[in-house]
PDB file of N, CA and C in Angstrom:
ATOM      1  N   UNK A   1      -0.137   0.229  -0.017  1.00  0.00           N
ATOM      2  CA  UNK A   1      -0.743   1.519  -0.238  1.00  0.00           C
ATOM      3  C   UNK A   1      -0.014   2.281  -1.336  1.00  0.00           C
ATOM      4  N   UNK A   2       1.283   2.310  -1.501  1.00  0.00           N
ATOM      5  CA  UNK A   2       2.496   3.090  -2.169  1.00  0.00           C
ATOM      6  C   UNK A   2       1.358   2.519  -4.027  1.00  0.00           C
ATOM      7  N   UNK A   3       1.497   1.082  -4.241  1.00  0.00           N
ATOM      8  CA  UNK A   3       0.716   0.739  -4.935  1.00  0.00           C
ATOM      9  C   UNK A   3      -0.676   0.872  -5.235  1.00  0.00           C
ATOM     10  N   UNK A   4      -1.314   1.153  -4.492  1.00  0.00           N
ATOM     11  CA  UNK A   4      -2.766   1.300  -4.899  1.00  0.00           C
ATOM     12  C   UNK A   4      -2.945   3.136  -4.959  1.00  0.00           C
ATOM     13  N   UNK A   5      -2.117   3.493  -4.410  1.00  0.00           N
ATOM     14  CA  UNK A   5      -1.787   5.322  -4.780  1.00  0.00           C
ATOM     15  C   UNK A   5      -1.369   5.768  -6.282  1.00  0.00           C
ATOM     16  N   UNK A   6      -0.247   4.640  -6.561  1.00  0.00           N
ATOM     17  CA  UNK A   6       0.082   5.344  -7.682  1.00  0.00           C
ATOM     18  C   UNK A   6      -0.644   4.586  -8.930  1.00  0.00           C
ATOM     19  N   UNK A   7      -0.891   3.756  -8.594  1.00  0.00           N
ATOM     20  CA  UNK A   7      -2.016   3.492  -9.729  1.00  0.00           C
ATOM     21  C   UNK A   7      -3.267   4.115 -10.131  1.00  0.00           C
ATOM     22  N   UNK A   8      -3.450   5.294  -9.054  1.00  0.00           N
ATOM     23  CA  UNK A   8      -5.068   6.527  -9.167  1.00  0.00           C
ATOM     24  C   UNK A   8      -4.526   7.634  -9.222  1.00  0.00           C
ATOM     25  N   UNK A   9      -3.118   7.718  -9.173  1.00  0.00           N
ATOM     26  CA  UNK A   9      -2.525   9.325  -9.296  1.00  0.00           C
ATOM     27  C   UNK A   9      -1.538   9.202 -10.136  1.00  0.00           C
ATOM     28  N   UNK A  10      -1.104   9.790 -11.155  1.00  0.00           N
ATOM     29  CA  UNK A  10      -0.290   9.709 -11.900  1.00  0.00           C
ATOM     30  C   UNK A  10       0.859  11.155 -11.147  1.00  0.00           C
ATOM     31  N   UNK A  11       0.190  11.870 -10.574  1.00  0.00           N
ATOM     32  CA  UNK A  11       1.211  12.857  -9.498  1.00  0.00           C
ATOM     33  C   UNK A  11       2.174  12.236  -8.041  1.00  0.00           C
ATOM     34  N   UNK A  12       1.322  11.575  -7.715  1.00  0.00           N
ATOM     35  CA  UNK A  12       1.521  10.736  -6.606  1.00  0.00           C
ATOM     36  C   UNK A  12       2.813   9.959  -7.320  1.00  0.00           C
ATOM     37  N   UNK A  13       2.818   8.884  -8.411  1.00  0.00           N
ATOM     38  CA  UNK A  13       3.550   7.714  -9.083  1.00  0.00           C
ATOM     39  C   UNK A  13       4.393   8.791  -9.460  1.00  0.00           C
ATOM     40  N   UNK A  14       4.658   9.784  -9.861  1.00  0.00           N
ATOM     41  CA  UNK A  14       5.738  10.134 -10.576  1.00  0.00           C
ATOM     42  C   UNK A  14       6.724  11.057  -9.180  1.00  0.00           C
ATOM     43  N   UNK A  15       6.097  11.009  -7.908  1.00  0.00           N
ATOM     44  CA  UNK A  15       6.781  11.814  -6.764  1.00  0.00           C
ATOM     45  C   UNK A  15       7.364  10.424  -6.375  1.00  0.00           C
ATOM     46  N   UNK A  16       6.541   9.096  -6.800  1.00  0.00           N
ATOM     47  CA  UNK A  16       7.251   8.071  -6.022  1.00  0.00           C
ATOM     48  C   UNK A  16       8.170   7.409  -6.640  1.00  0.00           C
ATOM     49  N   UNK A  17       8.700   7.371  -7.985  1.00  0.00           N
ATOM     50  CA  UNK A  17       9.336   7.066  -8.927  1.00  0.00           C
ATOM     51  C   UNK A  17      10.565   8.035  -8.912  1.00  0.00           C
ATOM     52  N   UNK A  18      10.248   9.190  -8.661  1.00  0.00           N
ATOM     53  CA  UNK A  18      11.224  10.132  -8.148  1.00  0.00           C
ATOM     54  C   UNK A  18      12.282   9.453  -6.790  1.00  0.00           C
ATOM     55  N   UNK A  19      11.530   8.967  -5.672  1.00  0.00           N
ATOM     56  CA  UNK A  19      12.019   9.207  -4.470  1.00  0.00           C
ATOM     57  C   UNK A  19      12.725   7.137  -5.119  1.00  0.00           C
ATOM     58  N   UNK A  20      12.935   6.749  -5.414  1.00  0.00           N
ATOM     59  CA  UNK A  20      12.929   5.307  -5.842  1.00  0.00           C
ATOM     60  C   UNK A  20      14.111   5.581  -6.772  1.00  0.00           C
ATOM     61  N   UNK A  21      14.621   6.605  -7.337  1.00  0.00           N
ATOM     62  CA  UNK A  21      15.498   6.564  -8.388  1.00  0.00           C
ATOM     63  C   UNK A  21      16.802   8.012  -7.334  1.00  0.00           C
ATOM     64  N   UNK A  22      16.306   8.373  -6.600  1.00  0.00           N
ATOM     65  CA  UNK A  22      17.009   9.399  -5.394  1.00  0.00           C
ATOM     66  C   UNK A  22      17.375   8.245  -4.471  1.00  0.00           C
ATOM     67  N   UNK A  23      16.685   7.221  -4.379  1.00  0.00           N
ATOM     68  CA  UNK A  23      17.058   6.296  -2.785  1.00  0.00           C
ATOM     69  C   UNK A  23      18.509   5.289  -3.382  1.00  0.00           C
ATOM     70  N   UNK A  24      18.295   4.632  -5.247  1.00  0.00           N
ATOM     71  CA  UNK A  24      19.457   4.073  -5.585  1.00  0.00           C
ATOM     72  C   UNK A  24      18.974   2.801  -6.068  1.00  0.00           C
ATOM     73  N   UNK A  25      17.464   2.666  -5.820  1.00  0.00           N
ATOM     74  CA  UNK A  25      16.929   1.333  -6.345  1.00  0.00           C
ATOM     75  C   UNK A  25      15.973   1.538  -7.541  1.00  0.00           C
ATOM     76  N   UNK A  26      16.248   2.344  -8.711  1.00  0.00           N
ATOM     77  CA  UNK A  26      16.185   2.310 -10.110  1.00  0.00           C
ATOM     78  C   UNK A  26      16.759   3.420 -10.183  1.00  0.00           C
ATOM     79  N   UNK A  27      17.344   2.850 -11.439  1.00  0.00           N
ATOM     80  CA  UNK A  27      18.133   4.048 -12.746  1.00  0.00           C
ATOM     81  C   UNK A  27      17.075   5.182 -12.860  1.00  0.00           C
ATOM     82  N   UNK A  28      18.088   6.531 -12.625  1.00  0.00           N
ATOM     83  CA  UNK A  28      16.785   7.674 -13.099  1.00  0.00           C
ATOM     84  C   UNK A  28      16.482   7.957 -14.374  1.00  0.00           C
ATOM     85  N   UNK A  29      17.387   6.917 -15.573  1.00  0.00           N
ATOM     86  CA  UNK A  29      16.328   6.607 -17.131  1.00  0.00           C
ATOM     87  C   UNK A  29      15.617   5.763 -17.167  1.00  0.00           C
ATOM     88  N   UNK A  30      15.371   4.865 -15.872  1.00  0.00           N
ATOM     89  CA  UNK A  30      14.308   3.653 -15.937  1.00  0.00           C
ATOM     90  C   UNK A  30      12.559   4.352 -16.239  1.00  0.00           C
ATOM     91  N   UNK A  31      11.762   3.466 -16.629  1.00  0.00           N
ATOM     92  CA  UNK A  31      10.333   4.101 -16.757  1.00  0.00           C
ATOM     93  C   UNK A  31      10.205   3.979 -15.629  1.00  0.00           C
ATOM     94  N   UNK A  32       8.672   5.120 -14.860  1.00  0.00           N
ATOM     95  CA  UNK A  32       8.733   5.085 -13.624  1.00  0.00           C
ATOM     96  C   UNK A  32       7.722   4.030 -13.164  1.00  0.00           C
ATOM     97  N   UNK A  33       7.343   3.351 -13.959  1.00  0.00           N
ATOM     98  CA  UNK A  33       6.639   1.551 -13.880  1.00  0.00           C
ATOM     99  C   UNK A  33       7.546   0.830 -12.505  1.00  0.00           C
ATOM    100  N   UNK A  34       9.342   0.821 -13.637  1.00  0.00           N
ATOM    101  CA  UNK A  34      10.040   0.420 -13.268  1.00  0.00           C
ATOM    102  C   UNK A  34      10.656   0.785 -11.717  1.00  0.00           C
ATOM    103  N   UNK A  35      10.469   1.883 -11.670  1.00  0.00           N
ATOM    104  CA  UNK A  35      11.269   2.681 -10.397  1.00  0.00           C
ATOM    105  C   UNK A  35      10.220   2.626  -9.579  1.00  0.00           C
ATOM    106  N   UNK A  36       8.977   2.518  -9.780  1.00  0.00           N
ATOM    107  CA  UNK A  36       8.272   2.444  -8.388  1.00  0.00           C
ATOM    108  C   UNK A  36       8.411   0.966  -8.395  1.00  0.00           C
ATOM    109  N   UNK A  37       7.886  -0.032  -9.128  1.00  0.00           N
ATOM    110  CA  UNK A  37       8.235  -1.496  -8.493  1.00  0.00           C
ATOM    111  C   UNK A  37       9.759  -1.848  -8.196  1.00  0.00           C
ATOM    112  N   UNK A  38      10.699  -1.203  -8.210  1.00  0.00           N
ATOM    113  CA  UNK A  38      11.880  -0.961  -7.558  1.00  0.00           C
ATOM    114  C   UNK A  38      11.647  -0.951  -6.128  1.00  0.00           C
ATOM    115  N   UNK A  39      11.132   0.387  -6.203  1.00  0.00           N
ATOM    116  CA  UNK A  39      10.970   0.684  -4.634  1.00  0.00           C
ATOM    117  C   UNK A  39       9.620  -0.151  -3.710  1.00  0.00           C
ATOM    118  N   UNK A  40       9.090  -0.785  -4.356  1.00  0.00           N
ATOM    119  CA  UNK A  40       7.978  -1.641  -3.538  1.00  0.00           C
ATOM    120  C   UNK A  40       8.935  -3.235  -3.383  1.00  0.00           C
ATOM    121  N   UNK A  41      10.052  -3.186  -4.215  1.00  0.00           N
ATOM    122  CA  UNK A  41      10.395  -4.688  -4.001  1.00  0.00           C
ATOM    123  C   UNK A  41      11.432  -3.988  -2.993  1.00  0.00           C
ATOM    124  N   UNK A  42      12.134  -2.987  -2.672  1.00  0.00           N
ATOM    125  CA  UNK A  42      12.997  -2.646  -1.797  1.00  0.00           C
ATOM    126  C   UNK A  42      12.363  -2.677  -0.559  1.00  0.00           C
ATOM    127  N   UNK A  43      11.217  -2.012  -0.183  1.00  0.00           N
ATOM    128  CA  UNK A  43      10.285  -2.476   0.908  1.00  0.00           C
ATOM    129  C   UNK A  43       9.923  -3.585   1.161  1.00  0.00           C
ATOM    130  N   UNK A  44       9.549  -4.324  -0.025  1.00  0.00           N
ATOM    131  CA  UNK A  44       9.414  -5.831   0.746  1.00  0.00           C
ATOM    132  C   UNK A  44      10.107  -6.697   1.223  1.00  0.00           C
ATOM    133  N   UNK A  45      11.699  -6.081   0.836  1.00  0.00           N
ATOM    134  CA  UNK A  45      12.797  -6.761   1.324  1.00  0.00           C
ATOM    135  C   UNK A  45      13.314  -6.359   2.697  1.00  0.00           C
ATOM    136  N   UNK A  46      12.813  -5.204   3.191  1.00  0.00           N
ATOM    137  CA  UNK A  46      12.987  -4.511   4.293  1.00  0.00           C
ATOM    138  C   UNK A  46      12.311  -5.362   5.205  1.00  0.00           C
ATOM    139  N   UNK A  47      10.953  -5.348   4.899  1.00  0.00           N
ATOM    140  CA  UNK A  47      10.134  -6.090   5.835  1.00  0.00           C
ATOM    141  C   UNK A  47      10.627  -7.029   5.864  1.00  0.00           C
ATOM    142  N   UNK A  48      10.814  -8.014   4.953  1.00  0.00           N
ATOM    143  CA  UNK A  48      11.453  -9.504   5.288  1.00  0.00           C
ATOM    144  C   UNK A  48      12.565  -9.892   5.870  1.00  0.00           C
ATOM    145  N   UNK A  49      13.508  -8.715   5.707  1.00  0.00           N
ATOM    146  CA  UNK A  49      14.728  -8.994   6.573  1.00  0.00           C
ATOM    147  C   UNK A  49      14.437  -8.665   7.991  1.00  0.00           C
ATOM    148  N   UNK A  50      13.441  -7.516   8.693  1.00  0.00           N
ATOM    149  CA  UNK A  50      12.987  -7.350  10.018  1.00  0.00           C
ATOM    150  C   UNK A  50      11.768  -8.077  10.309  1.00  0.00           C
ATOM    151  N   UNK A  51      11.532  -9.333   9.618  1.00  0.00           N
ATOM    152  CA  UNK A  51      10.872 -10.201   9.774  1.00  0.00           C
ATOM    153  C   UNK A  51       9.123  -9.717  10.308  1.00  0.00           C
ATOM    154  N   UNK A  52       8.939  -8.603   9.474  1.00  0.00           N
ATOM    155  CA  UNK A  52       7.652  -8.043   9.895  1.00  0.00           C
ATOM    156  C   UNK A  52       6.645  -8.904   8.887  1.00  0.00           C
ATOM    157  N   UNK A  53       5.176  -8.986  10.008  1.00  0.00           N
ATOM    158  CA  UNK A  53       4.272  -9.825   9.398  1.00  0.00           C
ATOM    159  C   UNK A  53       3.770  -8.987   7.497  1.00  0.00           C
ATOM    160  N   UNK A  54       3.357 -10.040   6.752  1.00  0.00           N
ATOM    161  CA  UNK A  54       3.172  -9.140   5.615  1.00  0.00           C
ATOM    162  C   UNK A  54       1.856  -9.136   5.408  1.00  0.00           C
ATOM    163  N   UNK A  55       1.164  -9.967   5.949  1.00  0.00           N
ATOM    164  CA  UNK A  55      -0.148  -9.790   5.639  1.00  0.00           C
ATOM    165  C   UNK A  55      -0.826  -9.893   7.682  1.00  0.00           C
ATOM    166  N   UNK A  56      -2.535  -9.255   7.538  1.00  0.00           N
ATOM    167  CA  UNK A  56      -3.041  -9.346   8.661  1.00  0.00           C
ATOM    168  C   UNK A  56      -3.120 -11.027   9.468  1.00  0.00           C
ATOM    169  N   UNK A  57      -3.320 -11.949   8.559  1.00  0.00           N
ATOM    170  CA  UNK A  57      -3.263 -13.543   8.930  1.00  0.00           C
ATOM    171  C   UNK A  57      -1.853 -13.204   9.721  1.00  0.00           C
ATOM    172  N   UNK A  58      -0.792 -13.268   9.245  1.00  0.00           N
ATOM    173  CA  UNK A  58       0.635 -13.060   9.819  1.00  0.00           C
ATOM    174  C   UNK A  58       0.892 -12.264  10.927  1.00  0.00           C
ATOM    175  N   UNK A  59      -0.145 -11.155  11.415  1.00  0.00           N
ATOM    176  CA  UNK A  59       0.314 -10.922  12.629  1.00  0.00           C
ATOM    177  C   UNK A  59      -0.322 -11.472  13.658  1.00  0.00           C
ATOM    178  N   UNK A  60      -1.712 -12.415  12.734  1.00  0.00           N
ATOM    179  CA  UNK A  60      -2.482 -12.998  14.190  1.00  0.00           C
ATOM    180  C   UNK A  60      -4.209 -12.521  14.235  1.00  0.00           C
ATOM    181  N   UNK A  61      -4.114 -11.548  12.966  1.00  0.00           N
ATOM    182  CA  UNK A  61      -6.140 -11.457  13.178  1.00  0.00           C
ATOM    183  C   UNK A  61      -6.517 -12.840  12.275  1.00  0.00           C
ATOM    184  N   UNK A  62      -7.366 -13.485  12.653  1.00  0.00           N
ATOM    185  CA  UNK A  62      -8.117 -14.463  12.439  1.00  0.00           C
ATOM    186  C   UNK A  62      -9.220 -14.221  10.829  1.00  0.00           C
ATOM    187  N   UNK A  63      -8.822 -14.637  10.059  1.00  0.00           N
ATOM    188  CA  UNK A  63      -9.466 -14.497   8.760  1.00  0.00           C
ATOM    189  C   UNK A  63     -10.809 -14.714   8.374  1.00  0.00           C
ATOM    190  N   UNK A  64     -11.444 -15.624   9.321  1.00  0.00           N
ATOM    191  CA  UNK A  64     -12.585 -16.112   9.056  1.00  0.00           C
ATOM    192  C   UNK A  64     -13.315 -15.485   9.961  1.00  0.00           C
ATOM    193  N   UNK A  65     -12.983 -14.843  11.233  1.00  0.00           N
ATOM    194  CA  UNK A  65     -13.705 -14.015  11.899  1.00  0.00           C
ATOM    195  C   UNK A  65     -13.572 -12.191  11.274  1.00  0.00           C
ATOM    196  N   UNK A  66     -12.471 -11.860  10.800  1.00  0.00           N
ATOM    197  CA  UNK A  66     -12.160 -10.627  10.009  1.00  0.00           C
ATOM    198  C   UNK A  66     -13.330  -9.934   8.725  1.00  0.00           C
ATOM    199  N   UNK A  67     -13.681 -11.518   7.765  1.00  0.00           N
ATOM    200  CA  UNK A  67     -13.868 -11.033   6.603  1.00  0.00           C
ATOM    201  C   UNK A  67     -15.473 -10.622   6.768  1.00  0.00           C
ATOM    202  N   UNK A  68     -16.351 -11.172   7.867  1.00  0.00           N
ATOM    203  CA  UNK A  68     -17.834 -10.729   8.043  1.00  0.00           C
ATOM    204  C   UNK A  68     -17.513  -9.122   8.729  1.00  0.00           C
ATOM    205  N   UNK A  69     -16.139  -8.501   8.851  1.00  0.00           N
ATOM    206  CA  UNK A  69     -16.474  -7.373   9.662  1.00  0.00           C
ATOM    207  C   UNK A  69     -15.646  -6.254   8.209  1.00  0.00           C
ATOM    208  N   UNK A  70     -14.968  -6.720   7.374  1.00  0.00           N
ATOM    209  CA  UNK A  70     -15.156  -6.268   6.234  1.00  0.00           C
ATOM    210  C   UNK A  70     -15.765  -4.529   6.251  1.00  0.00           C
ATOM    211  N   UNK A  71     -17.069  -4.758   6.003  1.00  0.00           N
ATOM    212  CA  UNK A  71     -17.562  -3.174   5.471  1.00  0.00           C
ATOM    213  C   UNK A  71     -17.616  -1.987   7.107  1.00  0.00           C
ATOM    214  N   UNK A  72     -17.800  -2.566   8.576  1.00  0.00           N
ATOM    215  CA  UNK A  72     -17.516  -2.089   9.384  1.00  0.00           C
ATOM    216  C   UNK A  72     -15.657  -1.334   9.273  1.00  0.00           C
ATOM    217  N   UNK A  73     -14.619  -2.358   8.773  1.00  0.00           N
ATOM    218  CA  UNK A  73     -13.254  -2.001   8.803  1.00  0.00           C
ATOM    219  C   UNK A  73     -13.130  -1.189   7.880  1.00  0.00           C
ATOM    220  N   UNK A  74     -14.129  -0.579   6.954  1.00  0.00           N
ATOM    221  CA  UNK A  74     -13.796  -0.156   5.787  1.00  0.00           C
ATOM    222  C   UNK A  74     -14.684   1.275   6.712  1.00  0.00           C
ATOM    223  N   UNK A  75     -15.802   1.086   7.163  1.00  0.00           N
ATOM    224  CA  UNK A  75     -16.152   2.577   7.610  1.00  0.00           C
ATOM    225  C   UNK A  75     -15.268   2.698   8.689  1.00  0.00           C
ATOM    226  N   UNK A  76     -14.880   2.215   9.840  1.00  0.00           N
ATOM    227  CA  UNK A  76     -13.699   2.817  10.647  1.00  0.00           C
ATOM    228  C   UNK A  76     -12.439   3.302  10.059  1.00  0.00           C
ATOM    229  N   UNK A  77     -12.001   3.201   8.642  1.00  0.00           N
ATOM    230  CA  UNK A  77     -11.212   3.191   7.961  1.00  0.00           C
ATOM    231  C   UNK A  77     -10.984   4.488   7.261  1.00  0.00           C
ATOM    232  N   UNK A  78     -12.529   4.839   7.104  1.00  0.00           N
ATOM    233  CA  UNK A  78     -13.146   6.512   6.391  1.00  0.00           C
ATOM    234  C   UNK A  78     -12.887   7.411   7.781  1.00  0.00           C
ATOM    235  N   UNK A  79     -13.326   6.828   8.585  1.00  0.00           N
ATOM    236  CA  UNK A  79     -13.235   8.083  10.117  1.00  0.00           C
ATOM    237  C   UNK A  79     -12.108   8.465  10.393  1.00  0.00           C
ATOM    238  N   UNK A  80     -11.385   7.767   9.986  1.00  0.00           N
ATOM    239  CA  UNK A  80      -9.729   7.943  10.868  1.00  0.00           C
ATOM    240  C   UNK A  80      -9.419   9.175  10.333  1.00  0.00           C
ATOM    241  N   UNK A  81      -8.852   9.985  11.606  1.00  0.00           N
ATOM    242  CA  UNK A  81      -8.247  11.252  10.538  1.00  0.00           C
ATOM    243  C   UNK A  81      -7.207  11.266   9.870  1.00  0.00           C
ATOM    244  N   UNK A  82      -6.097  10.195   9.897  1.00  0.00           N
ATOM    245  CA  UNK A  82      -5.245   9.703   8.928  1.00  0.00           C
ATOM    246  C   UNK A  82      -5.429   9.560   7.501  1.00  0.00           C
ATOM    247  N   UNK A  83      -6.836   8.845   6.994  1.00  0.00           N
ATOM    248  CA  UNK A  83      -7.015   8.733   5.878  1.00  0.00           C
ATOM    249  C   UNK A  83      -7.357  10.235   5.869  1.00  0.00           C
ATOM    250  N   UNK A  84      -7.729  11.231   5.869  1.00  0.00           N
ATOM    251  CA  UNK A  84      -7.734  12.182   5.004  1.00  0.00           C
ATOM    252  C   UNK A  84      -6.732  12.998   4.547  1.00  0.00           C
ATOM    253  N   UNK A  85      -5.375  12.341   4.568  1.00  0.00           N
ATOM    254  CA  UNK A  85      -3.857  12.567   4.358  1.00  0.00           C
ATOM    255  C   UNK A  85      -3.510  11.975   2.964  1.00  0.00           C
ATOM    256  N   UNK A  86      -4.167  10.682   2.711  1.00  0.00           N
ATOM    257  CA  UNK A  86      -3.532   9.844   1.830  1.00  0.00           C
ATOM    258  C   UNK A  86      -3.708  10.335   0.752  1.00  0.00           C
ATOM    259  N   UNK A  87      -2.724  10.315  -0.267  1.00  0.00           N
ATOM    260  CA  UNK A  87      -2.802  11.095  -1.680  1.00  0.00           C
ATOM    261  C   UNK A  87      -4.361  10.990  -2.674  1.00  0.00           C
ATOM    262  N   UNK A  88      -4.895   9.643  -2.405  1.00  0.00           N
ATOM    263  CA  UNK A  88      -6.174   9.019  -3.476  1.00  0.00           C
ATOM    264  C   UNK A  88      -6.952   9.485  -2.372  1.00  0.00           C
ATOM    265  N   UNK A  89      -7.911   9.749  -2.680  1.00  0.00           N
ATOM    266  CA  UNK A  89      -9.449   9.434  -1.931  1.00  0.00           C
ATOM    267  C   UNK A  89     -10.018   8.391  -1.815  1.00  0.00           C
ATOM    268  N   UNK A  90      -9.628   6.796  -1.647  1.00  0.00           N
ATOM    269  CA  UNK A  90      -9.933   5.638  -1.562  1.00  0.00           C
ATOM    270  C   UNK A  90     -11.750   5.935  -1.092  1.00  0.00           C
ATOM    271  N   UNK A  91     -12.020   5.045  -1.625  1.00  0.00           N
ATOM    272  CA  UNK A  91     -13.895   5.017  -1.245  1.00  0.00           C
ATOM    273  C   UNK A  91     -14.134   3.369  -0.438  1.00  0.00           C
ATOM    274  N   UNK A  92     -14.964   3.202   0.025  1.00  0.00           N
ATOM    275  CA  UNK A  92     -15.721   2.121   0.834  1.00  0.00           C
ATOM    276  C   UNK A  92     -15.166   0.885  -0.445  1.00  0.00           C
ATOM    277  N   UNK A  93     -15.665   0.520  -1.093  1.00  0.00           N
ATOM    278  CA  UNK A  93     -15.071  -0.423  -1.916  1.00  0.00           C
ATOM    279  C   UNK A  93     -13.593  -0.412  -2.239  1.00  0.00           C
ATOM    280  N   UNK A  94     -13.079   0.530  -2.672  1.00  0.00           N
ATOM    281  CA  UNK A  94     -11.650   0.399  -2.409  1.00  0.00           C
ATOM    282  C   UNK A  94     -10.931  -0.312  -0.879  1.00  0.00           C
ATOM    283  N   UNK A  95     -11.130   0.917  -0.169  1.00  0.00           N
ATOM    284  CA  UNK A  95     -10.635  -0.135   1.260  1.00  0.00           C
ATOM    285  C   UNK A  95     -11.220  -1.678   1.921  1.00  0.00           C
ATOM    286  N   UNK A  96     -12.400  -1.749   1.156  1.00  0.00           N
ATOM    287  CA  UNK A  96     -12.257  -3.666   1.192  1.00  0.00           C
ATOM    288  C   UNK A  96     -11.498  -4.533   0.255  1.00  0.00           C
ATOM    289  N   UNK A  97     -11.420  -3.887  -0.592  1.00  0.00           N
ATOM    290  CA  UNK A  97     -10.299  -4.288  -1.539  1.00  0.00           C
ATOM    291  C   UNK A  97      -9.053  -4.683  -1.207  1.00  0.00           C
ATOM    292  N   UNK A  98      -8.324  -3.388  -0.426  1.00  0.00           N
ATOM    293  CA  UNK A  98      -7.309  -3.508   0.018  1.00  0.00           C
ATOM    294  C   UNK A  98      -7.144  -4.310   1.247  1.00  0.00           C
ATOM    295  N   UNK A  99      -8.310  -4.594   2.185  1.00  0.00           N
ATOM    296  CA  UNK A  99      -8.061  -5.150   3.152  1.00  0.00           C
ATOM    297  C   UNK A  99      -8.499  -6.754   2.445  1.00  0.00           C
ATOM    298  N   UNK A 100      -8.992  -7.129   1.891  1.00  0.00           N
ATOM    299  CA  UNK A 100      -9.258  -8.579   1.367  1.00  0.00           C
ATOM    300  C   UNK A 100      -7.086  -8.791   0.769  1.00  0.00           C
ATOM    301  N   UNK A 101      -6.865  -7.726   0.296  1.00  0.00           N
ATOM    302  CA  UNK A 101      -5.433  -7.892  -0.222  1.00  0.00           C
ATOM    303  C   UNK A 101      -4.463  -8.594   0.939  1.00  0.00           C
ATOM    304  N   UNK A 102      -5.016  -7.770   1.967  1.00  0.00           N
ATOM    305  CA  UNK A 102      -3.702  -8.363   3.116  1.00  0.00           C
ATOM    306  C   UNK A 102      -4.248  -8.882   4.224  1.00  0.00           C
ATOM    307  N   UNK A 103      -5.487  -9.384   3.958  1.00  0.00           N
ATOM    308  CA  UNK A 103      -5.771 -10.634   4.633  1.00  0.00           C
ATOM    309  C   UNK A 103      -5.378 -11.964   4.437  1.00  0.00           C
TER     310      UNK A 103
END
């Protein structure tokens, strides 16, 4: 998500490039290209050392039964009152996007 945020907000990428060069995992003269994929490879190293699944296959939803429910996961996805927090306004095609990502 950190990724698909700051690639539609250039406000969003530069608060997260901020917090990425404050945490110690890029130089605060690095471009903030650099300092946010800093901080997305620092997360992925997090997860991997607490051995958390990285994709939905990995914790156990079934892929071939998942991908026909697709545009249903994408409207339960709009309802949640969570998403109306997230920095982008992701739309129906976006969140299949993202969920084809970590399937």
């Amino acid at each position: 998500m950190i990724g698909f945020n700051c690639s539609r907000n250039q406000e969003v990428a530069k608060k997260y490039a901020h917090l990425s060069a404050k945490l110690g995992f890029a130089s605060h003269k690095a471009s903030d290209g650099d300092k946010i994929g800093a901080l997305l490879e620092a997360i992925v190293k997090l997860q991997r050392t607490l051995e958390c699944p990285m994709t939905l296959t990995e914790f156990g939803v079934d892929k071939a039964t998942s991908e026909p429910k697709l545009n249903l996961m994408a409207d339960r996805a709009l309802e949640d009152m969570c998403y109306r927090f997230n920095p982008y306004p992701a739309n129906h095609d976006d969140l299949i996007g993202l969920y084809k990502k970590i399937l």
